[in-house]
C-alpha atoms as a PDB file:
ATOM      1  CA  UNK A   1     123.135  53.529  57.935  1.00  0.00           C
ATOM      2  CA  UNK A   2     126.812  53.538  57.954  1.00  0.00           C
ATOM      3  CA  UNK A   3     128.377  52.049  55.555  1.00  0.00           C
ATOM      4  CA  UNK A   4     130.587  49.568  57.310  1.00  0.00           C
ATOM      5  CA  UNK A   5     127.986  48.394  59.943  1.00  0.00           C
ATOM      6  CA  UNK A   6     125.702  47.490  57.115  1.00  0.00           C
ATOM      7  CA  UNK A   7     128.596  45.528  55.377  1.00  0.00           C
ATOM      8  CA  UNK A   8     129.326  43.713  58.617  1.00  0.00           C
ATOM      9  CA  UNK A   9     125.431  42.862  59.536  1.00  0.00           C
ATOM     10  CA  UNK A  10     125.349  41.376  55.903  1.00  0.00           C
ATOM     11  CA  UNK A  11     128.325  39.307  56.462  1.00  0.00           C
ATOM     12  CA  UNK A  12     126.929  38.066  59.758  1.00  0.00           C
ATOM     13  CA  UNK A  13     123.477  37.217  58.242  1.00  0.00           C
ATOM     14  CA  UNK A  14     125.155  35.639  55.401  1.00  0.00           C
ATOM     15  CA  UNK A  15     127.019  33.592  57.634  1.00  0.00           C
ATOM     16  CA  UNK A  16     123.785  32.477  59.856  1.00  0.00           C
ATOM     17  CA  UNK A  17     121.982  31.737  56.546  1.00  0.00           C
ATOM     18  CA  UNK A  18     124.681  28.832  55.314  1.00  0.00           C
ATOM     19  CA  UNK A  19     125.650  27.923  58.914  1.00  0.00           C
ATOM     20  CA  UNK A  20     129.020  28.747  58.762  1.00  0.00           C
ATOM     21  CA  UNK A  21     129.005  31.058  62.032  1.00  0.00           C
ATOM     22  CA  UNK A  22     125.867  28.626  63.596  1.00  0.00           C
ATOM     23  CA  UNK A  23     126.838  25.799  66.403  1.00  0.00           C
ATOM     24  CA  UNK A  24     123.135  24.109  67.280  1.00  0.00           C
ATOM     25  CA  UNK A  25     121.422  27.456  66.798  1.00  0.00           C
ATOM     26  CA  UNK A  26     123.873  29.479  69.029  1.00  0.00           C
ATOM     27  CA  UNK A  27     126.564  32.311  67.685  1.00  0.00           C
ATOM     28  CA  UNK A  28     129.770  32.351  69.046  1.00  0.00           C
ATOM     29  CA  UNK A  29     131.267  34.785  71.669  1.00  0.00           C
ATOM     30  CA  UNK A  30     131.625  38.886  70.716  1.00  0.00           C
ATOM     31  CA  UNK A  31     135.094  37.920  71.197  1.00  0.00           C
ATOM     32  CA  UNK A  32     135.260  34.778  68.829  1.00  0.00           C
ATOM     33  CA  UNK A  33     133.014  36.765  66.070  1.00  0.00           C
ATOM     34  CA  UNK A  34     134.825  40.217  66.293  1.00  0.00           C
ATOM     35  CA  UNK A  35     137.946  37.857  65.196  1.00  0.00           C
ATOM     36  CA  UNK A  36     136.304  35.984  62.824  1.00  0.00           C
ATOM     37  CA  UNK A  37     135.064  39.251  61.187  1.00  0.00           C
ATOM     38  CA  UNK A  38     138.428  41.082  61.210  1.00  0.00           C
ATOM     39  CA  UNK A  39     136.489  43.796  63.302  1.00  0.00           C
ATOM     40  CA  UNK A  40     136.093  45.929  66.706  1.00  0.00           C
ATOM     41  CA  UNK A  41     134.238  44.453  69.068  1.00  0.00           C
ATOM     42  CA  UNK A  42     132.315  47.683  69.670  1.00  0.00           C
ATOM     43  CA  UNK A  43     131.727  47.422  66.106  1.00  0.00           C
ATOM     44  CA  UNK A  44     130.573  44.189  66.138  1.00  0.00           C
ATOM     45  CA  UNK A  45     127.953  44.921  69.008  1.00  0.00           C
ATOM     46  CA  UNK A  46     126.554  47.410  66.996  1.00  0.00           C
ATOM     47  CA  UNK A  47     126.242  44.885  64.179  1.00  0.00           C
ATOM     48  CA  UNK A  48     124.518  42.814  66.024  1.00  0.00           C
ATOM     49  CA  UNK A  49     121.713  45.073  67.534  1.00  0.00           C
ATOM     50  CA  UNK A  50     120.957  45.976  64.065  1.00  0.00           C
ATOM     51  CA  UNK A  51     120.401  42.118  63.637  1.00  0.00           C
ATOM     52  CA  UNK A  52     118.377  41.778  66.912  1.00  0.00           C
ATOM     53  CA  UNK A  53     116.482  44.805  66.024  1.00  0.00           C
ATOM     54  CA  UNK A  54     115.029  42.976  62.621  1.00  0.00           C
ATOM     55  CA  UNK A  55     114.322  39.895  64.779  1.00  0.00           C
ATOM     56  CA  UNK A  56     117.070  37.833  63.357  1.00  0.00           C
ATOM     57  CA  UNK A  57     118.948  36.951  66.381  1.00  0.00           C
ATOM     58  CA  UNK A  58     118.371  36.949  69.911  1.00  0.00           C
ATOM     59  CA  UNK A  59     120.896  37.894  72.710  1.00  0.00           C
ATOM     60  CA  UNK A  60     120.029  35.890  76.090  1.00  0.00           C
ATOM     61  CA  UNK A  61     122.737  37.493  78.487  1.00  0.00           C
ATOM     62  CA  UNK A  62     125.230  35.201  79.610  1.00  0.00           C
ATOM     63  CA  UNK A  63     123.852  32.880  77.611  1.00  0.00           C
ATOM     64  CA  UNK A  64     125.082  34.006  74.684  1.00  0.00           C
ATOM     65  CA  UNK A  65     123.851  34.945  70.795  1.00  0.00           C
ATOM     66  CA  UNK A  66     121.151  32.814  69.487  1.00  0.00           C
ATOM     67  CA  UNK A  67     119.186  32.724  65.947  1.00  0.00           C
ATOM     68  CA  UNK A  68     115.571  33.584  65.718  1.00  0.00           C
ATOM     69  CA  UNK A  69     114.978  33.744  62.401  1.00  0.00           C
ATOM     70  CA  UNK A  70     117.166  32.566  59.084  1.00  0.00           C
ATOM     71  CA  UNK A  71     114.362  32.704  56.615  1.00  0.00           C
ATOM     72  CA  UNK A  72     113.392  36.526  56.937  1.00  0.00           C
ATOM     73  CA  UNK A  73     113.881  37.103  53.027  1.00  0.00           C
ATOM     74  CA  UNK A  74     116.422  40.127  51.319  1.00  0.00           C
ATOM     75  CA  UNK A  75     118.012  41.565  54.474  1.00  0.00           C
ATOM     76  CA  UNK A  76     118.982  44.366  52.593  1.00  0.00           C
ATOM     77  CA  UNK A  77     115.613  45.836  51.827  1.00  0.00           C
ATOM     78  CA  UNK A  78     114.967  45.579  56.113  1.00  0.00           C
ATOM     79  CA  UNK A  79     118.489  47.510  56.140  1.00  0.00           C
ATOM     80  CA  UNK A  80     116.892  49.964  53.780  1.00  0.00           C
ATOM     81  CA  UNK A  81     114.144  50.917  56.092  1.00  0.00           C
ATOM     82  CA  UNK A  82     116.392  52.351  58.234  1.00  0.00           C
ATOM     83  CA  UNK A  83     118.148  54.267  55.907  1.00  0.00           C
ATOM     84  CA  UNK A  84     115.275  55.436  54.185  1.00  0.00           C
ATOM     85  CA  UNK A  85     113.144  56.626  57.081  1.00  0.00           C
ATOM     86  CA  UNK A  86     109.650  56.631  55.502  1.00  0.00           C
ATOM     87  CA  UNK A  87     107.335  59.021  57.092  1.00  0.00           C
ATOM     88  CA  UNK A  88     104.743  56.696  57.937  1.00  0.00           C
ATOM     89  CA  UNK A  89     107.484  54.543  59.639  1.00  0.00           C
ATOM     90  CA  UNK A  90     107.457  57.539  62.377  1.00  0.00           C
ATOM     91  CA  UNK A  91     104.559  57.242  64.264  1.00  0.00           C
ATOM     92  CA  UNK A  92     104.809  53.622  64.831  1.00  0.00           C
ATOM     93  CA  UNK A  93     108.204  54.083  66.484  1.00  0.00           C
ATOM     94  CA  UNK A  94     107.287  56.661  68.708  1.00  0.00           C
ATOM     95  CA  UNK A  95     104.443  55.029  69.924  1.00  0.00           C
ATOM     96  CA  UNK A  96     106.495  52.345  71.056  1.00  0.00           C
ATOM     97  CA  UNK A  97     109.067  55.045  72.368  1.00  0.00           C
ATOM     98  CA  UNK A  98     106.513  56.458  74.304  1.00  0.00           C
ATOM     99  CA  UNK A  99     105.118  53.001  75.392  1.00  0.00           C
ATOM    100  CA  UNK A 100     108.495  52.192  76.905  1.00  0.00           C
ATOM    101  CA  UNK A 101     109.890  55.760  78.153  1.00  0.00           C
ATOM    102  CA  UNK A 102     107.262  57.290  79.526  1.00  0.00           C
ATOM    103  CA  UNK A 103     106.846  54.367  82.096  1.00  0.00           C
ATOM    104  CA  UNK A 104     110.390  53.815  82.221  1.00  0.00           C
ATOM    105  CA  UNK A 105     111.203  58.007  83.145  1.00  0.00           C
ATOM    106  CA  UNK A 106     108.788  57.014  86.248  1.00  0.00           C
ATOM    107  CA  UNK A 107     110.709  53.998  87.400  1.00  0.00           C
ATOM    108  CA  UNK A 108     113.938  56.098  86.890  1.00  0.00           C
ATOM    109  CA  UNK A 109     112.855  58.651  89.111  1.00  0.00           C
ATOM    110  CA  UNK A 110     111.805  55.842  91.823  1.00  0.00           C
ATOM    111  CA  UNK A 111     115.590  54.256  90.945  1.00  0.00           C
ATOM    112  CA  UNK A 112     117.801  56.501  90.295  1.00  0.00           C
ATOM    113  CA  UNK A 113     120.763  57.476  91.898  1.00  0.00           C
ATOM    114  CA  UNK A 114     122.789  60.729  92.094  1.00  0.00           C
ATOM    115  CA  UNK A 115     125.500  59.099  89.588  1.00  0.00           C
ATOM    116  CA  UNK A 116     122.265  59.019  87.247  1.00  0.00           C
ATOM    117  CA  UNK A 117     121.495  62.300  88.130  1.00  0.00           C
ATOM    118  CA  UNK A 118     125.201  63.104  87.150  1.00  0.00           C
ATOM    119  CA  UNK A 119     125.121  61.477  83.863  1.00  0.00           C
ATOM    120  CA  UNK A 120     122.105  63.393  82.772  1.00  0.00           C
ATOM    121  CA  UNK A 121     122.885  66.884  84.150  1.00  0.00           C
ATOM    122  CA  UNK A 122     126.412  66.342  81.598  1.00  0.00           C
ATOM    123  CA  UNK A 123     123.985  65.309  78.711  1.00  0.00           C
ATOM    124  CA  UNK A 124     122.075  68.589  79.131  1.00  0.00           C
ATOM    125  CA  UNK A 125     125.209  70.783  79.625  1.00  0.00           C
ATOM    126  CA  UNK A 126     126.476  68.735  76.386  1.00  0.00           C
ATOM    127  CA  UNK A 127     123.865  69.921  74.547  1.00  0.00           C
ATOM    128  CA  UNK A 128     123.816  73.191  75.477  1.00  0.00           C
ATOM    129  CA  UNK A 129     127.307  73.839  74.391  1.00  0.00           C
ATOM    130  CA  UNK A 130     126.809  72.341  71.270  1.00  0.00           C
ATOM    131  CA  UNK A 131     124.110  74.906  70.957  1.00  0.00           C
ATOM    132  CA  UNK A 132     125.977  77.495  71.529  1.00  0.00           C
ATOM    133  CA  UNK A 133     129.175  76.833  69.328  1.00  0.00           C
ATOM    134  CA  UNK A 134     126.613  76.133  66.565  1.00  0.00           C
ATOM    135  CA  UNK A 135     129.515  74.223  64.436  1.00  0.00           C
ATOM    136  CA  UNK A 136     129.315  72.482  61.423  1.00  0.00           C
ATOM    137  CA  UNK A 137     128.897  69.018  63.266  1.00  0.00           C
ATOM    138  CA  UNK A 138     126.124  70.419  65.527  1.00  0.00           C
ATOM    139  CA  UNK A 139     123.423  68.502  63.823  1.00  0.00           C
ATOM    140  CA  UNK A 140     125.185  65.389  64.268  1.00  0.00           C
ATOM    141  CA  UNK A 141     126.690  66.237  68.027  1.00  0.00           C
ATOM    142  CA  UNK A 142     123.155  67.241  68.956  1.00  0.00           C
ATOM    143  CA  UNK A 143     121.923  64.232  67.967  1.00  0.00           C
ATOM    144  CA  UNK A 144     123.881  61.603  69.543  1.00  0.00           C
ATOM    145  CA  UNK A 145     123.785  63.142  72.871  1.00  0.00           C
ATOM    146  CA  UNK A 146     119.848  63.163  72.971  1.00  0.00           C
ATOM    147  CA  UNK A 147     120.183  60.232  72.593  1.00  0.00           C
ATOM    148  CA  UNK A 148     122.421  59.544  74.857  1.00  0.00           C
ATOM    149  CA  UNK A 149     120.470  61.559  77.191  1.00  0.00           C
ATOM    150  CA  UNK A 150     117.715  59.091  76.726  1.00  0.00           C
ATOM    151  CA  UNK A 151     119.874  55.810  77.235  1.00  0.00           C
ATOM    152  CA  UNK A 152     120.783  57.060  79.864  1.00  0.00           C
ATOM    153  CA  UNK A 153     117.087  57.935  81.540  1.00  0.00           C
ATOM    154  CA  UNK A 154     116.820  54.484  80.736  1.00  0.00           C
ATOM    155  CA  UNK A 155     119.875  53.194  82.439  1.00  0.00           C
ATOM    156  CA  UNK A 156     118.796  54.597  85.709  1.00  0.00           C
ATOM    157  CA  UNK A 157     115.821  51.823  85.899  1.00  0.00           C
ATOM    158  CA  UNK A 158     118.673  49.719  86.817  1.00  0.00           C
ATOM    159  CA  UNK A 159     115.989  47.080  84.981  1.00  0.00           C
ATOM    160  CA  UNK A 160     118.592  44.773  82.817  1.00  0.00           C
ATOM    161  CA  UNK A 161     115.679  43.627  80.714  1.00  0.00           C
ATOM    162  CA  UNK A 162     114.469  47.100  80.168  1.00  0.00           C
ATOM    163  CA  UNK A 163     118.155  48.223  78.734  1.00  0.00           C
ATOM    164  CA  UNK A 164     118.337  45.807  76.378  1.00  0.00           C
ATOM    165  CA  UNK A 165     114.925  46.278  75.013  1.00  0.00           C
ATOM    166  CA  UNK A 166     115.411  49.736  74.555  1.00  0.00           C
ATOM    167  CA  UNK A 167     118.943  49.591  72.489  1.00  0.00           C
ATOM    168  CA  UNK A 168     117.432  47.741  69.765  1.00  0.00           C
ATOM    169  CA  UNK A 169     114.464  50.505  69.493  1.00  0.00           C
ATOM    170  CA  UNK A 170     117.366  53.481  70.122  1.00  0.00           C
ATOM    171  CA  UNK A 171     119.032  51.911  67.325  1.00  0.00           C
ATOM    172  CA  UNK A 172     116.573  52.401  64.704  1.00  0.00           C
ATOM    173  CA  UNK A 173     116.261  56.307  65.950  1.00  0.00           C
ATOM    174  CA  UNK A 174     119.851  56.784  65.604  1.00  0.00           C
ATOM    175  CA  UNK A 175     119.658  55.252  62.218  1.00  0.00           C
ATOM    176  CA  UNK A 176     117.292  57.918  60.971  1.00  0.00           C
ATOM    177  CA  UNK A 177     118.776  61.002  62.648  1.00  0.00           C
ATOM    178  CA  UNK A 178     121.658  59.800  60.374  1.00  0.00           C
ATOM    179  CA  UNK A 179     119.662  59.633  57.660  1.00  0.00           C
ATOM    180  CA  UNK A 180     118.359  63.526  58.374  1.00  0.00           C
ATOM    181  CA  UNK A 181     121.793  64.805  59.070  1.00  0.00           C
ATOM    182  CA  UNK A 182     123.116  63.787  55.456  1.00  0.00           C
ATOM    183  CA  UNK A 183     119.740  64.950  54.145  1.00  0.00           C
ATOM    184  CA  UNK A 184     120.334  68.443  55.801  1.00  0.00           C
ATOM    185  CA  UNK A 185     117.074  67.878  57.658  1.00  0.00           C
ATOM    186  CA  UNK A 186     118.422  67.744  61.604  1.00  0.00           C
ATOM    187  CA  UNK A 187     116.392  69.678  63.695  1.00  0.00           C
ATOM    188  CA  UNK A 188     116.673  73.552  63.133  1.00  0.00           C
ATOM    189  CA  UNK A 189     119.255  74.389  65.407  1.00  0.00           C
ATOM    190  CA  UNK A 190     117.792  77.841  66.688  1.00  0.00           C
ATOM    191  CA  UNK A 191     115.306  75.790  68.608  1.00  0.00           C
ATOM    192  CA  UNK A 192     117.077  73.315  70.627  1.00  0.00           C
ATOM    193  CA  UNK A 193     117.868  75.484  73.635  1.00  0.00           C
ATOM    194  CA  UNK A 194     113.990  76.621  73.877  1.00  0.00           C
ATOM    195  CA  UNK A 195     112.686  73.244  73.102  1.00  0.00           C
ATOM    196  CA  UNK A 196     114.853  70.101  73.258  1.00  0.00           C
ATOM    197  CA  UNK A 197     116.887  71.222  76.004  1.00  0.00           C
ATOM    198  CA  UNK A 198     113.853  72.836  78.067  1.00  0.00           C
ATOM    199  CA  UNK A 199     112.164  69.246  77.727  1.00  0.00           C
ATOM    200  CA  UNK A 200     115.329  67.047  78.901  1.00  0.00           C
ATOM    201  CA  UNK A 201     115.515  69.562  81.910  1.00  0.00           C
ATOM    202  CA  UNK A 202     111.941  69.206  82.922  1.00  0.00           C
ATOM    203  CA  UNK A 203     112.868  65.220  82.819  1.00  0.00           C
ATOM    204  CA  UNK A 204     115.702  65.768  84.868  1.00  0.00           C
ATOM    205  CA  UNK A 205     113.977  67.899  87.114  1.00  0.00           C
ATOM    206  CA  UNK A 206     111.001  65.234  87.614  1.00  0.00           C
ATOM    207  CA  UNK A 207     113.446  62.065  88.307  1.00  0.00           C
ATOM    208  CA  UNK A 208     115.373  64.615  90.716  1.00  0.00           C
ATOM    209  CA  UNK A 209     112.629  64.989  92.490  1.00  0.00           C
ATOM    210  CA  UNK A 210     111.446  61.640  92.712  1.00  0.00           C
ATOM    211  CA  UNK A 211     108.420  62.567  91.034  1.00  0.00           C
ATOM    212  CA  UNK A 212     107.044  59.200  89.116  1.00  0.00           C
ATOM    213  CA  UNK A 213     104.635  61.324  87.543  1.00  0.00           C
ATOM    214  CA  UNK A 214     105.921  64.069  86.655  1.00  0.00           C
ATOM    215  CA  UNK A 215     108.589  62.506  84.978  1.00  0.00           C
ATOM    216  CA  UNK A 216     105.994  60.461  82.888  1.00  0.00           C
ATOM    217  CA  UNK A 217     104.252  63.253  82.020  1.00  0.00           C
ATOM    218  CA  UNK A 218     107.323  64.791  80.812  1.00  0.00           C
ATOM    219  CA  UNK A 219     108.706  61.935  78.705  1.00  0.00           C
ATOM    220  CA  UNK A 220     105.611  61.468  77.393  1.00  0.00           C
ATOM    221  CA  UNK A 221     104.996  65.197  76.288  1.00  0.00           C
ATOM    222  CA  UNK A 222     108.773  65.171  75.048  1.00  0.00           C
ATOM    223  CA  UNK A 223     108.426  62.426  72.471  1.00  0.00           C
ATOM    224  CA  UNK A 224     104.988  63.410  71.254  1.00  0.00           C
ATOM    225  CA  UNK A 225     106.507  67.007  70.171  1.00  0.00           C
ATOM    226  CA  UNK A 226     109.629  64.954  68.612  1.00  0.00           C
ATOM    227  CA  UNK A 227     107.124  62.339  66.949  1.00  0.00           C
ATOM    228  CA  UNK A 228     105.703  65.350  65.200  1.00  0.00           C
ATOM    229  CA  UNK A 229     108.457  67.552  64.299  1.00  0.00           C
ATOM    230  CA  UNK A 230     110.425  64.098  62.741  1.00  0.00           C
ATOM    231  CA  UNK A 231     107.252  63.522  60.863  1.00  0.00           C
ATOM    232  CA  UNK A 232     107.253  67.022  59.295  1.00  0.00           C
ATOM    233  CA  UNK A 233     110.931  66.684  58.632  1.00  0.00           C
ATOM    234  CA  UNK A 234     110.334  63.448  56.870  1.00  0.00           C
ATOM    235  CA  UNK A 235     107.598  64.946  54.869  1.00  0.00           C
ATOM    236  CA  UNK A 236     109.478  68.155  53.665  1.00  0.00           C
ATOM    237  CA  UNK A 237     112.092  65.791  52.365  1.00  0.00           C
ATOM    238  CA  UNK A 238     110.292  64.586  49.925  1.00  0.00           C
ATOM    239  CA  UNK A 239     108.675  67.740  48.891  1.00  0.00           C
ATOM    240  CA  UNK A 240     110.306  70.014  45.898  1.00  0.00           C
ATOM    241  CA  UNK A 241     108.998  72.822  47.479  1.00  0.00           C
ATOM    242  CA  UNK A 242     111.002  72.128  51.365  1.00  0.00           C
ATOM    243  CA  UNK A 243     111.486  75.405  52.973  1.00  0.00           C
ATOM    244  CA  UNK A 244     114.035  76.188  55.478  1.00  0.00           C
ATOM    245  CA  UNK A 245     112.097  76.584  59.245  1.00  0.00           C
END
């Protein structure tokens, strides 16, 4: 996890735990917080999903930030778990990735509209390029723009609830692919045109088409190859004998 959001989620927890930051169970504003904190309010956002993600606030729209949960023990060690990634942590995720996607590529392909279809099609031509400069910051690049590509599936619900639901879980995904890329376990890049980018184009292609099923099938197909491929990443890193795919 970077360094700084950590650091910032702390203070904010710390802050919720002697009440300092807590008005009759309620946070105040992004605005009022990213001042408090000395900090960006993009920054602070980001902060705060980490929070929401471990269940120790809740975000009610317009209503505002509220606490959940102040007696959830060392915060630090729940940080941990994202940085950490344990290989048995995989699974679980992606089941709940492919609980939410999979049903949520079908809506998008009943909701979408052609700025969706926009957003996406860049997302796929993003990737591609990064595959074929093949820079030093590919790993990384490659990364955030699947998942981008992903929030952005989502997005095209156009279900507010959904959205919100799903940044938490992204969040915890992004966390580890961090964790990989300073690890020097990203995905190999010789294989993202033939798999990762063949995949998000058969997604695209689905919700194009309006075809709820097809774009199920797809989404669900896509993260069940990614489950498994993380899993073996996460493995080899913790084997002295990792080889090189």
């Amino acid at each position: 996890m970077n360094e700084s959001r950590r650091i910032l989620a702390e203070t904010i927890y710390g802050a919720i735990r002697d009440g300092s930051m807590v008005t009759d169970g309620k946070l105040p504003t992004e605005r009022e917080m990213a001042a408090i904190t000395g900090t960006s309010r993009t920054s602070l956002r980001e902060a705060l999903i980490v929070l929401e993600t471990l269940g120790i606030i809740e975000v009610r729209g317009k209503q505002g930030v509220f606490v959940k949960d102040r007696n959830l023990g060392d915060l630090n060690r729940s940080l941990d778990l994202y940085a950490t990634w344990p290989a048995d942590l995989v699974p679980k995720v992606f089941q709940v990735r492919i609980m939410m996607e999979s049903p949520a590529a079908g809506l998008a392909a009943l909701s979408r509209t052609d700025g969706d279809l926009e957003k996406m099609n860049e997302c796929t031509a993003r990737l591609e390029q990064i595959f074929i400069s093949d820079g030093p910051d590919a790993g990384r690049e490659g990364a955030e723009w699947n998942d981008i590509f992903h929030r952005v599936v989502i997005a095209a619900t156009h279900n507010e609830v959904l959205i919100r639901m799903h940044e938490g879980l992204s969040s915890i995904v992004a966390k580890a692919m961090e964790s990989l890329n300073r690890n020097g376990l990203a995905t190999p890049r010789p294989l993202w045109k033939e798999r990762i980018l063949g995949e998000h184009e058969q997604i695209v292609r689905a919700i194009r088409e309006r075809d709820e099923a097809g774009a199920r099938e797809a989404m669900r197909k896509h993260l069940e190859i990614s489950a498994a491929k993380l899993e073996k990443l996460c493995q080899d890193r913790v084997s002295p004998f990792r080889r090189p795919v």
